[in-house]
Protein backbone atom coordinates (compact mmCIF):
# COMPACT_ATOMS: atom_id res chain seq x y z
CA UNK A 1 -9.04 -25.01 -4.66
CA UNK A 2 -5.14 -24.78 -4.51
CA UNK A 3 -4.84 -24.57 -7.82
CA UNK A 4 -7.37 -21.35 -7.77
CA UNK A 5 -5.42 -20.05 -5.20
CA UNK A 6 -2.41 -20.20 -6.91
CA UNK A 7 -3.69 -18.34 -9.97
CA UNK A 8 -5.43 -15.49 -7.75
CA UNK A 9 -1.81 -14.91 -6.23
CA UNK A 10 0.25 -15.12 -9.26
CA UNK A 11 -1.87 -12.75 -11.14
CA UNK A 12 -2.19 -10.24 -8.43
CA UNK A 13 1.44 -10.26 -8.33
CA UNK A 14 1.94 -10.00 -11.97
CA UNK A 15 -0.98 -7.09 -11.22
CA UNK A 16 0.85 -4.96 -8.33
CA UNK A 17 4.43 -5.11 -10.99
CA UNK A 18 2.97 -4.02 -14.18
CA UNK A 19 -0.16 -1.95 -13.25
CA UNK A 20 1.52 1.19 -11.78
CA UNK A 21 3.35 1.94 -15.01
CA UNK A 22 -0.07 1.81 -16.78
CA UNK A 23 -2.25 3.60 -13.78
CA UNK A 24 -2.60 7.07 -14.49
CA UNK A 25 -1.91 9.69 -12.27
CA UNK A 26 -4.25 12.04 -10.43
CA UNK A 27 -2.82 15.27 -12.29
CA UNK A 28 -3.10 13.54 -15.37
CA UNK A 29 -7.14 13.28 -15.36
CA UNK A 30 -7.74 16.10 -17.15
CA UNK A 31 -6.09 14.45 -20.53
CA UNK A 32 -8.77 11.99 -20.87
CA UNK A 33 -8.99 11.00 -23.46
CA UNK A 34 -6.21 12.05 -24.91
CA UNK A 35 -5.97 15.15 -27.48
CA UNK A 36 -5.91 14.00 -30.82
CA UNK A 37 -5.91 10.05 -30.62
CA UNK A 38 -8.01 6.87 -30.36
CA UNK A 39 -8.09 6.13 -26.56
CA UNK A 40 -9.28 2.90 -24.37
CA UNK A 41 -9.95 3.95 -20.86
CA UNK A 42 -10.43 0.89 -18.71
CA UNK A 43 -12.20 1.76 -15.49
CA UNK A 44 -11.67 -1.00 -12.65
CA UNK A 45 -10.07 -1.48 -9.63
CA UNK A 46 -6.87 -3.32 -9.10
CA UNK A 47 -8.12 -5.96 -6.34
CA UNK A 48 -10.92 -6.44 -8.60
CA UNK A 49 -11.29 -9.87 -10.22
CA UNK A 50 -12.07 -9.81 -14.12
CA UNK A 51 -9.79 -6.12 -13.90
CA UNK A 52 -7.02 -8.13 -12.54
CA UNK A 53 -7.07 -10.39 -15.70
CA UNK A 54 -7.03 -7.72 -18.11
CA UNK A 55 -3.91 -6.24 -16.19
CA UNK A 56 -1.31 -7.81 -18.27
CA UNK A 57 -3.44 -7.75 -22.14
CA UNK A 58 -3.76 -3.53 -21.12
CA UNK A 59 -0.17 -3.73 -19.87
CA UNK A 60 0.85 -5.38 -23.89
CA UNK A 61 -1.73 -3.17 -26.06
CA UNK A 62 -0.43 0.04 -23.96
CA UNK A 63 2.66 -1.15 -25.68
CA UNK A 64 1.97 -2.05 -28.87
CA UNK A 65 -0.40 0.94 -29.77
CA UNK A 66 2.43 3.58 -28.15
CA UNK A 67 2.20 6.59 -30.51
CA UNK A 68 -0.94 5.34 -31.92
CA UNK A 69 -3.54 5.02 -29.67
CA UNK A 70 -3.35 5.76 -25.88
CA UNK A 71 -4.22 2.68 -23.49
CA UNK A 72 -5.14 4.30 -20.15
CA UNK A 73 -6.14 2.24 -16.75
CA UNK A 74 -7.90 4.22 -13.93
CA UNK A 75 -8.63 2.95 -10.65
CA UNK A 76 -12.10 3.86 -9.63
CA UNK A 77 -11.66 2.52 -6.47
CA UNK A 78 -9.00 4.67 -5.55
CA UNK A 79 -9.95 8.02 -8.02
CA UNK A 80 -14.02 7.67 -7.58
CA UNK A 81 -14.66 10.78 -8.90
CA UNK A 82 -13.40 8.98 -12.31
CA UNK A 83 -16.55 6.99 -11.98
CA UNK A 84 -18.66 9.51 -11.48
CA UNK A 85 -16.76 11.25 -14.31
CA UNK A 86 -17.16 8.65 -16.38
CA UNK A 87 -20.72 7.00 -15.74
CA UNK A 88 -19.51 3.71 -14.41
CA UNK A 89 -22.21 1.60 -13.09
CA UNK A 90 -19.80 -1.97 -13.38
CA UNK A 91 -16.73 -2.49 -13.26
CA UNK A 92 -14.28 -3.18 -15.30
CA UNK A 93 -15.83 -0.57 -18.11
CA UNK A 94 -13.95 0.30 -21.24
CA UNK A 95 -14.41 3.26 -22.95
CA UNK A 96 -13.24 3.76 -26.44
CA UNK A 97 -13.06 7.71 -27.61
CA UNK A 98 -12.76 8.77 -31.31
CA UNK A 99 -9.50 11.26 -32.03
CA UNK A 100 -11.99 13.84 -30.92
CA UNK A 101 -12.88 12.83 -27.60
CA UNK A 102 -16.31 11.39 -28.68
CA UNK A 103 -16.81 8.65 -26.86
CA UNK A 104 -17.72 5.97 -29.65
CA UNK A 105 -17.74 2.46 -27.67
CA UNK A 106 -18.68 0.98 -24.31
CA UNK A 107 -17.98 -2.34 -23.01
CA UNK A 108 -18.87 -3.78 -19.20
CA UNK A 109 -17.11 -6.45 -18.00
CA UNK A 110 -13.73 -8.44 -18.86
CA UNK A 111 -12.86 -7.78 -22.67
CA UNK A 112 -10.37 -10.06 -24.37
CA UNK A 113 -7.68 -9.00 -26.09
CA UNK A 114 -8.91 -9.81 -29.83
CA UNK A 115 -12.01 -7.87 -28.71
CA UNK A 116 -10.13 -4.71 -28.03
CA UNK A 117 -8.08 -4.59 -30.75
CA UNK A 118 -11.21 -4.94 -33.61
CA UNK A 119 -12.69 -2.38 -31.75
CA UNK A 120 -9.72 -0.40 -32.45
CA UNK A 121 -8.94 -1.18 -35.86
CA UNK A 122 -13.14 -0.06 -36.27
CA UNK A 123 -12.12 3.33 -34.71
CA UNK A 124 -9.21 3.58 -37.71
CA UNK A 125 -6.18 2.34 -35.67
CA UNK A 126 -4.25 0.02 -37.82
CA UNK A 127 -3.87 -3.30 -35.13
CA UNK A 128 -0.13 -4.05 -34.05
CA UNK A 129 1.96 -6.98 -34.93
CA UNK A 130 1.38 -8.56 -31.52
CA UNK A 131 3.59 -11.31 -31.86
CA UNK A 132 6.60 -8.82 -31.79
CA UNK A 133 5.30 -8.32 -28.03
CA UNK A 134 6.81 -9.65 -25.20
């Protein structure tokens, strides 16, 4: 039980340092998905468990697909209108939208990162050299 304890802090740490550079903001809603590129909207909540998880694999792919594909994390929790928005009925949910906003993909649940990326390189979006990540 320590053990699980220990993990549940550290990632909710690791969580609450990287996630804000990745959440989107409010005015920024109306982008999504973006114009003219392959996007992966994650809808979850950031004290959820399975969202918390994916925090750091969104935090490397938002980074390795920069200029490529957009990465985007929303907080339903916090922005539910997104849900509404977006049809969530679980969360986490990623959505993948084509380069013309078509939404092409859905996914419920926690969704590793090998998972996301051959989803992406299915939508056309060549998949990063992600051992040059850090």
């Amino acid at each position: 039980m320590g053990l699980n304890k220990f993990y549940l802090s550290f990632w909710s740490v690791v969580f609450a340092v990287v996630f804000p550079f990745t959440a989107v903001l409010a005015e920024d809603f109306s982008n999504i998905p973006a114009k003219g590129m392959v996007t992966m909207v994650d809808l979850g909540a950031k004290k959820c468990v399975p969202c918390k998880m994916m925090a750091p694999i969104l935090v490397k792919l938002e980074k390795a697909y920069e200029g490529k594909a957009a990465v985007v994390f929303i907080d339903v929790w916090e922005n539910r209108e997104q849900g509404q928005k977006f049809k969530i009925r679980a969360i986490p949910t990623q959505i993948f939208f084509d380069e013309q906003g078509k939404e092409v993909f859905r996914h419920v649940g926690y969704f590793d990162e090998k998972s996301i990326v051959e989803q992406m390189t299915k939508m056309g979006v060549a998949a990063p050299n992600l051992n040059k990540q850090g």
